[in-house]
C-alpha atoms as a PDB file:
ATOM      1  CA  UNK A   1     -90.142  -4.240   8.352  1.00  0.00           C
ATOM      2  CA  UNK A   2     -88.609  -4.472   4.700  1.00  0.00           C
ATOM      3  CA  UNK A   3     -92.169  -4.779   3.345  1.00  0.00           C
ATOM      4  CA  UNK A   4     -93.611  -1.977   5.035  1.00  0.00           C
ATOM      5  CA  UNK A   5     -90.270   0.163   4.261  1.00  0.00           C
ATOM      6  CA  UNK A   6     -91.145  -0.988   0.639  1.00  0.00           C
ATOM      7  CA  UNK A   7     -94.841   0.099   1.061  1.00  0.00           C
ATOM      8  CA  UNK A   8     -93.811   3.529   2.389  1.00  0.00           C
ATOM      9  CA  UNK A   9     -91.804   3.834  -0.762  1.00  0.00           C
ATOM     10  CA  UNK A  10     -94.102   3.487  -3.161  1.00  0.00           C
ATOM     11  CA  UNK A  11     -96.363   5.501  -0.878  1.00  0.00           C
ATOM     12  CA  UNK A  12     -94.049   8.562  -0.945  1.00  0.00           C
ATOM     13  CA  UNK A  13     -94.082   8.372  -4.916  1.00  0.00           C
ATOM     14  CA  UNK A  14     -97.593   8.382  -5.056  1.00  0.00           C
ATOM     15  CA  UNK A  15     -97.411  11.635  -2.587  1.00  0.00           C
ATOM     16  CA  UNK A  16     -94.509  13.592  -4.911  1.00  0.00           C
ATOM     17  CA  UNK A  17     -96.803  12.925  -7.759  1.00  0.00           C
ATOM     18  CA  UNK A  18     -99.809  14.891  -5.644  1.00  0.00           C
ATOM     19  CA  UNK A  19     -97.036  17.441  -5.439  1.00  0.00           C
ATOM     20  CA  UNK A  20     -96.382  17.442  -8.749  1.00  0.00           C
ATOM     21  CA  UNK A  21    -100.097  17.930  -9.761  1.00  0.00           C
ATOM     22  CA  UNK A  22    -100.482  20.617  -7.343  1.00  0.00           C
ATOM     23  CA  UNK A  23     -97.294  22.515  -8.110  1.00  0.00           C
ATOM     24  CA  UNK A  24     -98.304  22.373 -12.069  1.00  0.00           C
ATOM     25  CA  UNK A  25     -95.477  20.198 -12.876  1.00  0.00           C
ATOM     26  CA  UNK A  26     -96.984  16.997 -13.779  1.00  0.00           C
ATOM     27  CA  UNK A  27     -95.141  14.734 -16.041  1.00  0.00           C
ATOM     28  CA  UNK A  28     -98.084  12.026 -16.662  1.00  0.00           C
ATOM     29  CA  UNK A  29    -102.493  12.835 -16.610  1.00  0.00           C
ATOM     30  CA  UNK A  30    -103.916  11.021 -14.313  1.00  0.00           C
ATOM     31  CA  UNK A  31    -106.468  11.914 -12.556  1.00  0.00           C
ATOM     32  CA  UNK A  32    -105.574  13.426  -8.680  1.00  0.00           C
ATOM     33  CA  UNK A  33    -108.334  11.517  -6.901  1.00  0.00           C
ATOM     34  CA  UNK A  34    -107.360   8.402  -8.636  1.00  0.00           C
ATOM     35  CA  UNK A  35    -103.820   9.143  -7.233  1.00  0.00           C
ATOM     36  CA  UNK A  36    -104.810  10.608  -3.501  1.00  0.00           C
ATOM     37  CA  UNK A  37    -107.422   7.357  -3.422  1.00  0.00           C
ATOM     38  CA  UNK A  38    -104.187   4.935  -4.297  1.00  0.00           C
ATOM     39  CA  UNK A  39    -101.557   7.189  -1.742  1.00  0.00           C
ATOM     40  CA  UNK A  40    -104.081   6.116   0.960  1.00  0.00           C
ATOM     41  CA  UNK A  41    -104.817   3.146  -0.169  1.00  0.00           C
ATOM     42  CA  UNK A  42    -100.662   2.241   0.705  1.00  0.00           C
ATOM     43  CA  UNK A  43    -100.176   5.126   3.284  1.00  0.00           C
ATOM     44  CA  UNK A  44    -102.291   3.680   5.700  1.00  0.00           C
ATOM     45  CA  UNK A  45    -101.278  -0.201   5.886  1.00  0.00           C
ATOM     46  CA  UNK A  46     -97.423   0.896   5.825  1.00  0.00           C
ATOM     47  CA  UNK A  47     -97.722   3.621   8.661  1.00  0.00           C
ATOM     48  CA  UNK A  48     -99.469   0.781  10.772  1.00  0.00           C
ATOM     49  CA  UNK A  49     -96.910  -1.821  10.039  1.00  0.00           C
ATOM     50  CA  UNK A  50     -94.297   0.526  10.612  1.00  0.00           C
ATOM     51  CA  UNK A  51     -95.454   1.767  13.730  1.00  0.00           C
ATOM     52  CA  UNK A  52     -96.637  -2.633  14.654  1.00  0.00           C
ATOM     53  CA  UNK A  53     -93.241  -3.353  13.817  1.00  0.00           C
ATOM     54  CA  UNK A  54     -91.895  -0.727  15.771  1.00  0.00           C
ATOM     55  CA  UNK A  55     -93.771  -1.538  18.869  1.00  0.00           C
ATOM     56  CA  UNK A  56     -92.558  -5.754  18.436  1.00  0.00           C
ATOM     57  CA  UNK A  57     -88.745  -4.633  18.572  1.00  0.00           C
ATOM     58  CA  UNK A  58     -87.957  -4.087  21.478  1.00  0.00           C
ATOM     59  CA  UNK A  59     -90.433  -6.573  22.786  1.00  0.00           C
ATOM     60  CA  UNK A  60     -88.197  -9.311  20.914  1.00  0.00           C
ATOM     61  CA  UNK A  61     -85.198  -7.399  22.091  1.00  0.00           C
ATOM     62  CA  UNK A  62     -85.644  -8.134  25.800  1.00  0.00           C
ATOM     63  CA  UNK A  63     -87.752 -11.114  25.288  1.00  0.00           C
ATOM     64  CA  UNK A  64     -85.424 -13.327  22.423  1.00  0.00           C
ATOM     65  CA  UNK A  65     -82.409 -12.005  23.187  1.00  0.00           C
ATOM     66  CA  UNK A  66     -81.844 -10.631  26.668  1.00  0.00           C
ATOM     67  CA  UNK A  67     -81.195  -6.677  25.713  1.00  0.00           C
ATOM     68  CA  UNK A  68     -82.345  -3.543  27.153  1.00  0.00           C
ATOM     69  CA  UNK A  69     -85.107  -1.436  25.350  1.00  0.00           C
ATOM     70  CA  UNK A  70     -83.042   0.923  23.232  1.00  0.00           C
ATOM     71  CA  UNK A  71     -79.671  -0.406  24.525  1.00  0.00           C
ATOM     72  CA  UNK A  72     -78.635  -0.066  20.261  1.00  0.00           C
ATOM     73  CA  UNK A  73     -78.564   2.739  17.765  1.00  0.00           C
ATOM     74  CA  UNK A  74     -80.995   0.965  15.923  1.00  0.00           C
ATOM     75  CA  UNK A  75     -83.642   1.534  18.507  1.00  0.00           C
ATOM     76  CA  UNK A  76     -83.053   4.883  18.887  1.00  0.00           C
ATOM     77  CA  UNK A  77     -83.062   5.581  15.412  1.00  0.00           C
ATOM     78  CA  UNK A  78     -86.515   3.459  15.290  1.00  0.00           C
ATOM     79  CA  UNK A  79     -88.030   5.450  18.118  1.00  0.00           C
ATOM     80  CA  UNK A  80     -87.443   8.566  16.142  1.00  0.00           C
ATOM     81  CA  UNK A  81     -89.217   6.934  13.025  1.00  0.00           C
ATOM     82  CA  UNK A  82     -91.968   5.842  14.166  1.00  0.00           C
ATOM     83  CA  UNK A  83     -93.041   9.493  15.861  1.00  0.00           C
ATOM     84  CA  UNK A  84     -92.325  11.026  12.557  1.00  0.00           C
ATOM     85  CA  UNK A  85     -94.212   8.221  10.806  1.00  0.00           C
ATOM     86  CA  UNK A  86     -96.924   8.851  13.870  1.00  0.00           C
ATOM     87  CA  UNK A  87     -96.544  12.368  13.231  1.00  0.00           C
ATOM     88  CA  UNK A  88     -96.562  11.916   9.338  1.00  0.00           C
ATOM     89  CA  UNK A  89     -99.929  10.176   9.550  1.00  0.00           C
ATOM     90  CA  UNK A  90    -101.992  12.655  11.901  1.00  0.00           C
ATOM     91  CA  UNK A  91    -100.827  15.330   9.270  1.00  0.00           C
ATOM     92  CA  UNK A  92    -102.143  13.169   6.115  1.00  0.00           C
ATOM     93  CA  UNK A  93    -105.418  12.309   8.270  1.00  0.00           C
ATOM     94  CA  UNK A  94    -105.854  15.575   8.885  1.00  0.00           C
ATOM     95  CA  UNK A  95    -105.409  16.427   5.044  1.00  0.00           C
ATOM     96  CA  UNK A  96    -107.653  13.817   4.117  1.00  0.00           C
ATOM     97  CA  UNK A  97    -110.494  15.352   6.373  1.00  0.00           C
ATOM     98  CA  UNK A  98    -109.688  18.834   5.117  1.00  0.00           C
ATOM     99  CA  UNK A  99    -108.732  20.173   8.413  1.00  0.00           C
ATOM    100  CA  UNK A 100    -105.269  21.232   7.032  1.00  0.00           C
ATOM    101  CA  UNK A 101    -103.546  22.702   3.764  1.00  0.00           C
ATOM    102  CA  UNK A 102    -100.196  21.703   5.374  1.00  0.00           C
ATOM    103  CA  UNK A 103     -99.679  19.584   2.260  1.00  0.00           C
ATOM    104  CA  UNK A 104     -95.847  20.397   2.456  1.00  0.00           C
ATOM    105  CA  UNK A 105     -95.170  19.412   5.474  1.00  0.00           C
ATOM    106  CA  UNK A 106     -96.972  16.188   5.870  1.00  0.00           C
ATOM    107  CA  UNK A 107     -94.436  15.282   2.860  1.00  0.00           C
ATOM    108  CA  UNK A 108     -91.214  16.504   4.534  1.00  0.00           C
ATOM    109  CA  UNK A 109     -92.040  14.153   7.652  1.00  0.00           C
ATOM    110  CA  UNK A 110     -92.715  11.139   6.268  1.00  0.00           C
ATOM    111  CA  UNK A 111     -89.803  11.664   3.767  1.00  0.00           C
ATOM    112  CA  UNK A 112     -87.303  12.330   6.704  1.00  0.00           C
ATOM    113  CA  UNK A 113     -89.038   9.199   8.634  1.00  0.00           C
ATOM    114  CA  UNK A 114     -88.769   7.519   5.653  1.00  0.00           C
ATOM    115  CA  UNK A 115     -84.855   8.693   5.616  1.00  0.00           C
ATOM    116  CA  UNK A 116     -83.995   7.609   9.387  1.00  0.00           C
ATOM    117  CA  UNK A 117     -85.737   4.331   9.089  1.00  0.00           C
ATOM    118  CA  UNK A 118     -83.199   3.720   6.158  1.00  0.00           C
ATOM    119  CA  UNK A 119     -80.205   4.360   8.129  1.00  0.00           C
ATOM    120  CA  UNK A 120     -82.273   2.714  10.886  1.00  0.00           C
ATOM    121  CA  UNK A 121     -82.558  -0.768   8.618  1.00  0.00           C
ATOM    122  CA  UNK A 122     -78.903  -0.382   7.901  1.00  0.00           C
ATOM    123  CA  UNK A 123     -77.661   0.100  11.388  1.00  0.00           C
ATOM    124  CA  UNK A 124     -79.397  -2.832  12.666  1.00  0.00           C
ATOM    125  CA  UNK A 125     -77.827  -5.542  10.124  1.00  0.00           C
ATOM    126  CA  UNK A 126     -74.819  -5.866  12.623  1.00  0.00           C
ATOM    127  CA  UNK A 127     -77.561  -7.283  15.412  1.00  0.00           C
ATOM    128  CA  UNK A 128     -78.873  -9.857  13.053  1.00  0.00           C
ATOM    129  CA  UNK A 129     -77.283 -13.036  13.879  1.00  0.00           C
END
Protein backbone atom coordinates (compact mmCIF):
# COMPACT_ATOMS: atom_id res chain seq x y z
CA UNK A 1 0.00 0.00 0.00
CA UNK A 2 3.11 2.40 0.57
CA UNK A 3 3.87 2.12 -3.16
CA UNK A 4 0.61 2.88 -4.42
CA UNK A 5 0.26 5.78 -1.63
CA UNK A 6 3.62 6.88 -3.26
CA UNK A 7 2.13 6.55 -6.82
CA UNK A 8 -0.94 8.61 -5.86
CA UNK A 9 1.51 11.23 -4.76
CA UNK A 10 3.25 11.85 -7.54
CA UNK A 11 -0.06 11.46 -9.35
CA UNK A 12 -1.67 14.39 -7.47
CA UNK A 13 1.45 16.63 -8.49
CA UNK A 14 1.10 15.87 -11.90
CA UNK A 15 -2.83 16.90 -11.44
CA UNK A 16 -1.96 20.49 -9.45
CA UNK A 17 0.33 21.14 -12.30
CA UNK A 18 -2.92 20.63 -14.87
CA UNK A 19 -4.35 23.12 -12.42
CA UNK A 20 -1.76 25.28 -12.63
CA UNK A 21 -1.79 25.36 -16.51
CA UNK A 22 -5.39 25.85 -16.55
CA UNK A 23 -5.61 28.53 -13.88
CA UNK A 24 -2.66 30.56 -15.84
CA UNK A 25 -0.29 30.08 -13.10
CA UNK A 26 2.25 27.82 -14.44
CA UNK A 27 5.65 27.91 -13.00
CA UNK A 28 7.48 25.52 -15.70
CA UNK A 29 6.35 25.03 -20.01
CA UNK A 30 5.59 21.92 -20.60
CA UNK A 31 3.36 20.92 -22.71
CA UNK A 32 -0.42 19.95 -21.02
CA UNK A 33 -0.90 16.76 -23.03
CA UNK A 34 2.53 15.67 -22.20
CA UNK A 35 1.45 16.25 -18.52
CA UNK A 36 -2.44 14.87 -18.68
CA UNK A 37 -0.75 11.72 -20.83
CA UNK A 38 1.88 11.19 -17.68
CA UNK A 39 -1.16 12.00 -14.74
CA UNK A 40 -2.84 8.95 -16.37
CA UNK A 41 -0.18 7.19 -17.05
CA UNK A 42 0.28 6.98 -12.74
CA UNK A 43 -3.46 7.74 -11.92
CA UNK A 44 -4.63 4.67 -13.19
CA UNK A 45 -2.16 1.86 -11.76
CA UNK A 46 -2.32 3.66 -8.19
CA UNK A 47 -6.25 3.95 -8.04
CA UNK A 48 -6.25 0.10 -8.89
CA UNK A 49 -3.70 -0.82 -6.34
CA UNK A 50 -5.30 1.25 -3.93
CA UNK A 51 -8.60 0.04 -4.38
CA UNK A 52 -6.63 -4.15 -4.82
CA UNK A 53 -5.10 -3.37 -1.69
CA UNK A 54 -8.09 -2.23 -0.18
CA UNK A 55 -10.16 -5.17 -1.11
CA UNK A 56 -6.97 -7.81 0.39
CA UNK A 57 -7.30 -6.12 3.97
CA UNK A 58 -9.75 -7.27 5.41
CA UNK A 59 -9.46 -10.54 3.62
CA UNK A 60 -6.00 -10.96 5.59
CA UNK A 61 -7.73 -9.48 8.57
CA UNK A 62 -10.13 -12.39 9.16
CA UNK A 63 -8.10 -14.85 7.32
CA UNK A 64 -4.21 -14.25 9.06
CA UNK A 65 -5.25 -12.97 12.02
CA UNK A 66 -8.69 -13.89 13.30
CA UNK A 67 -10.42 -10.15 13.26
CA UNK A 68 -13.67 -8.91 12.19
CA UNK A 69 -14.01 -6.89 8.85
CA UNK A 70 -13.65 -3.32 10.05
CA UNK A 71 -13.35 -4.29 13.76
CA UNK A 72 -10.21 -1.21 13.64
CA UNK A 73 -10.11 2.44 12.78
CA UNK A 74 -7.89 1.61 10.16
CA UNK A 75 -10.55 -0.16 8.21
CA UNK A 76 -12.91 2.30 8.52
CA UNK A 77 -10.73 4.93 7.56
CA UNK A 78 -9.72 2.55 4.43
CA UNK A 79 -13.33 1.99 3.48
CA UNK A 80 -13.76 5.69 3.21
CA UNK A 81 -10.58 5.90 0.89
CA UNK A 82 -11.10 3.72 -1.35
CA UNK A 83 -14.86 5.21 -2.34
CA UNK A 84 -13.25 8.54 -2.65
CA UNK A 85 -10.37 7.01 -4.61
CA UNK A 86 -13.44 4.98 -6.51
CA UNK A 87 -15.16 8.13 -6.68
CA UNK A 88 -11.93 10.13 -7.63
CA UNK A 89 -11.41 7.86 -10.63
CA UNK A 90 -15.04 7.83 -12.28
CA UNK A 91 -14.61 11.73 -12.11
CA UNK A 92 -11.01 11.67 -13.95
CA UNK A 93 -12.51 8.93 -16.46
CA UNK A 94 -15.13 10.93 -17.07
CA UNK A 95 -12.71 14.00 -17.71
CA UNK A 96 -10.62 12.03 -19.82
CA UNK A 97 -13.68 11.15 -22.15
CA UNK A 98 -14.86 14.75 -22.06
CA UNK A 99 -18.09 14.01 -20.45
CA UNK A 100 -17.28 16.49 -17.58
CA UNK A 101 -15.52 20.00 -16.90
CA UNK A 102 -15.67 19.08 -13.17
CA UNK A 103 -11.89 19.47 -13.24
CA UNK A 104 -12.07 20.90 -9.59
CA UNK A 105 -13.63 18.49 -8.07
CA UNK A 106 -12.10 15.37 -9.36
CA UNK A 107 -8.91 17.11 -7.59
CA UNK A 108 -10.55 17.81 -4.20
CA UNK A 109 -11.50 13.94 -3.95
CA UNK A 110 -8.61 12.32 -4.63
CA UNK A 111 -6.68 14.94 -2.52
CA UNK A 112 -9.01 14.28 0.56
CA UNK A 113 -8.69 10.31 -0.29
CA UNK A 114 -5.32 10.90 -0.61
CA UNK A 115 -5.54 12.76 3.02
CA UNK A 116 -7.59 9.87 4.92
CA UNK A 117 -5.48 7.14 3.51
CA UNK A 118 -2.55 9.06 5.28
CA UNK A 119 -4.06 9.08 8.59
CA UNK A 120 -5.36 5.67 7.47
CA UNK A 121 -1.45 4.32 6.99
CA UNK A 122 -0.68 5.93 10.28
CA UNK A 123 -3.47 4.50 12.31
CA UNK A 124 -2.78 1.08 11.28
CA UNK A 125 1.08 0.93 12.43
CA UNK A 126 -0.22 -0.09 15.99
CA UNK A 127 -1.77 -3.52 14.21
CA UNK A 128 1.49 -4.37 12.62
CA UNK A 129 3.11 -6.90 14.70
Amino acid sequence: MVGALVLVVLALRLGLRLRQQRQGRAVFERPRAELLAAHLRLAKPAVVLVLLGFAIGPVSAVWLRGWEPFSKFHGWLGLIAAGLFALAAYWGHALEKGQSRQAGRHGITAGVALLIAAVGAVAGFVLLP
